[in-house]
C-alpha atoms as a PDB file:
ATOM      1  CA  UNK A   1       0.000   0.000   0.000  1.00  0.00           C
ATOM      2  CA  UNK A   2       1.131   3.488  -0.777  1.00  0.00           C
ATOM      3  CA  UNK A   3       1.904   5.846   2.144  1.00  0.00           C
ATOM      4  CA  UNK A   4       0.114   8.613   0.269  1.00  0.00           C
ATOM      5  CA  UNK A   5      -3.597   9.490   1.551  1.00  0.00           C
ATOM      6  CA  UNK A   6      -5.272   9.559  -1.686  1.00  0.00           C
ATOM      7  CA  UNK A   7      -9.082  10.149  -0.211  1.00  0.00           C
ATOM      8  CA  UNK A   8     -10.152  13.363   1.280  1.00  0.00           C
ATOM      9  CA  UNK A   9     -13.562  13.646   3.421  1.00  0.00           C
ATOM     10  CA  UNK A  10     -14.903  16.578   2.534  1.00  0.00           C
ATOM     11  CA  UNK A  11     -17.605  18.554   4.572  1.00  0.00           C
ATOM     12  CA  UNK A  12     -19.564  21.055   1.523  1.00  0.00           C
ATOM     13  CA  UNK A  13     -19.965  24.481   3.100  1.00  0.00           C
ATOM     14  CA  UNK A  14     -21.140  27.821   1.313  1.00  0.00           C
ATOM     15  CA  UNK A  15     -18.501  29.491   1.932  1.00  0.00           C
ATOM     16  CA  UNK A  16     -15.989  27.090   0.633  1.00  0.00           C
ATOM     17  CA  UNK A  17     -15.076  22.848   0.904  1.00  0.00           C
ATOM     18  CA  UNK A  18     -13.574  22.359   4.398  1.00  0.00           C
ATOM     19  CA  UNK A  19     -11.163  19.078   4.259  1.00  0.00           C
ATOM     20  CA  UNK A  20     -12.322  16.930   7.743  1.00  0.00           C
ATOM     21  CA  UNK A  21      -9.457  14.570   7.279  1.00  0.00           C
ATOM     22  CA  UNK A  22      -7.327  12.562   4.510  1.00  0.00           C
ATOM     23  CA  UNK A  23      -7.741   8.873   4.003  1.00  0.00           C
ATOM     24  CA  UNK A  24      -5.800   5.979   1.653  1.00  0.00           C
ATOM     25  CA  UNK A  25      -8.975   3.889   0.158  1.00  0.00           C
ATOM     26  CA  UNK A  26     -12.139   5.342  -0.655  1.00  0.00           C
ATOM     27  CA  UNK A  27     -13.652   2.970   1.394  1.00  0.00           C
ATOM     28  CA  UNK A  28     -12.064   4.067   4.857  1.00  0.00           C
ATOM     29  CA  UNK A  29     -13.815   7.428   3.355  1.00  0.00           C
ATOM     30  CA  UNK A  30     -17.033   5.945   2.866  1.00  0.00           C
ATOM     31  CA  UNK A  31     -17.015   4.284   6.461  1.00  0.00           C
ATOM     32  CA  UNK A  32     -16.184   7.721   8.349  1.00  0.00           C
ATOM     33  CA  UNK A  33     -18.991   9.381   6.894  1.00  0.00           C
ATOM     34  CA  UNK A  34     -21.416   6.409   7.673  1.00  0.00           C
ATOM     35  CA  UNK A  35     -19.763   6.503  10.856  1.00  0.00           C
ATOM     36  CA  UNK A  36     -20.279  10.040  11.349  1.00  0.00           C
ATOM     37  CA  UNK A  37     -23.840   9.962  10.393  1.00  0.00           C
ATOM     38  CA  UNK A  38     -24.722   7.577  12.478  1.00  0.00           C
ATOM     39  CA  UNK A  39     -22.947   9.149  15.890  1.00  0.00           C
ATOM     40  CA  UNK A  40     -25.277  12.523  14.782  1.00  0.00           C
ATOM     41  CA  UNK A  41     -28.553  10.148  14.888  1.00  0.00           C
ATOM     42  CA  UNK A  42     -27.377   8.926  18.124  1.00  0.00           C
ATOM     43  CA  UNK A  43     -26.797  12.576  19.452  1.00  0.00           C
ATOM     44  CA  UNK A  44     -30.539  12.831  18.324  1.00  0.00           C
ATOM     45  CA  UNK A  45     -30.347  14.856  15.112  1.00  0.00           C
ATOM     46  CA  UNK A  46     -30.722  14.110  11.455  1.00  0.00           C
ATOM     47  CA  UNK A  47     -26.808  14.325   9.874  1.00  0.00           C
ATOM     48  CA  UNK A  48     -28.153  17.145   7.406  1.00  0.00           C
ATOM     49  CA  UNK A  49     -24.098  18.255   6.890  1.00  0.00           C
ATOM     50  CA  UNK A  50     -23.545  17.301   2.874  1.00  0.00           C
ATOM     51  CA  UNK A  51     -20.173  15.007   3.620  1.00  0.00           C
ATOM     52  CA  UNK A  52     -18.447  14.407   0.253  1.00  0.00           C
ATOM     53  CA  UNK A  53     -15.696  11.407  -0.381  1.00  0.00           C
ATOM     54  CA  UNK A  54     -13.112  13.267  -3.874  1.00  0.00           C
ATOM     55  CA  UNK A  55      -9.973  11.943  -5.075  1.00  0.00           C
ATOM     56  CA  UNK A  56      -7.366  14.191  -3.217  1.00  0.00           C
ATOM     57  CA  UNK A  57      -4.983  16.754  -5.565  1.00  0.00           C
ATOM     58  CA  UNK A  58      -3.401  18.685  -3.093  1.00  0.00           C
ATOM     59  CA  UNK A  59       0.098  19.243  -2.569  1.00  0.00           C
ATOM     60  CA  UNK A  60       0.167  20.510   1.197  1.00  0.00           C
ATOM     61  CA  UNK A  61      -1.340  18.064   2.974  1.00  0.00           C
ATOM     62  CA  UNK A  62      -1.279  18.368   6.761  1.00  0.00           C
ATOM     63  CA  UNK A  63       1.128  15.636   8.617  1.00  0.00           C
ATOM     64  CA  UNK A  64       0.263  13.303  11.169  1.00  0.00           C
END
């Protein structure tokens, strides 16, 4: 497996894309939204945020 994060989760805002975190399969992507919606049911709300999974092109990712 590559060491590059190739998967961003994306949270869709008006005033621009904010970049929650960086993942390396689409599928660990696809999981933390799921994931995500599912803790905001449990808080007792309906997960109206639009969560996106995209192909990631950027250059300065943050380090972890």
């Amino acid at each position: 497996m590559s060491n590059k994060k190739a998967w961003e989760l994306v949270l869709k805002k008006e005033s621009g894309d904010i970049i929650i975190d960086y993942f390396y399969t689409k599928k660990e992507a696809e999981e933390e939204v799921k994931y995500r919606n599912i803790l905001c049911q449990h808080l007792g709300y309906t997960p109206d945020l639009p969560h996106i999974v995209r192909k990631s092109f950027s250059k300065n990712k943050r380090r972890r």
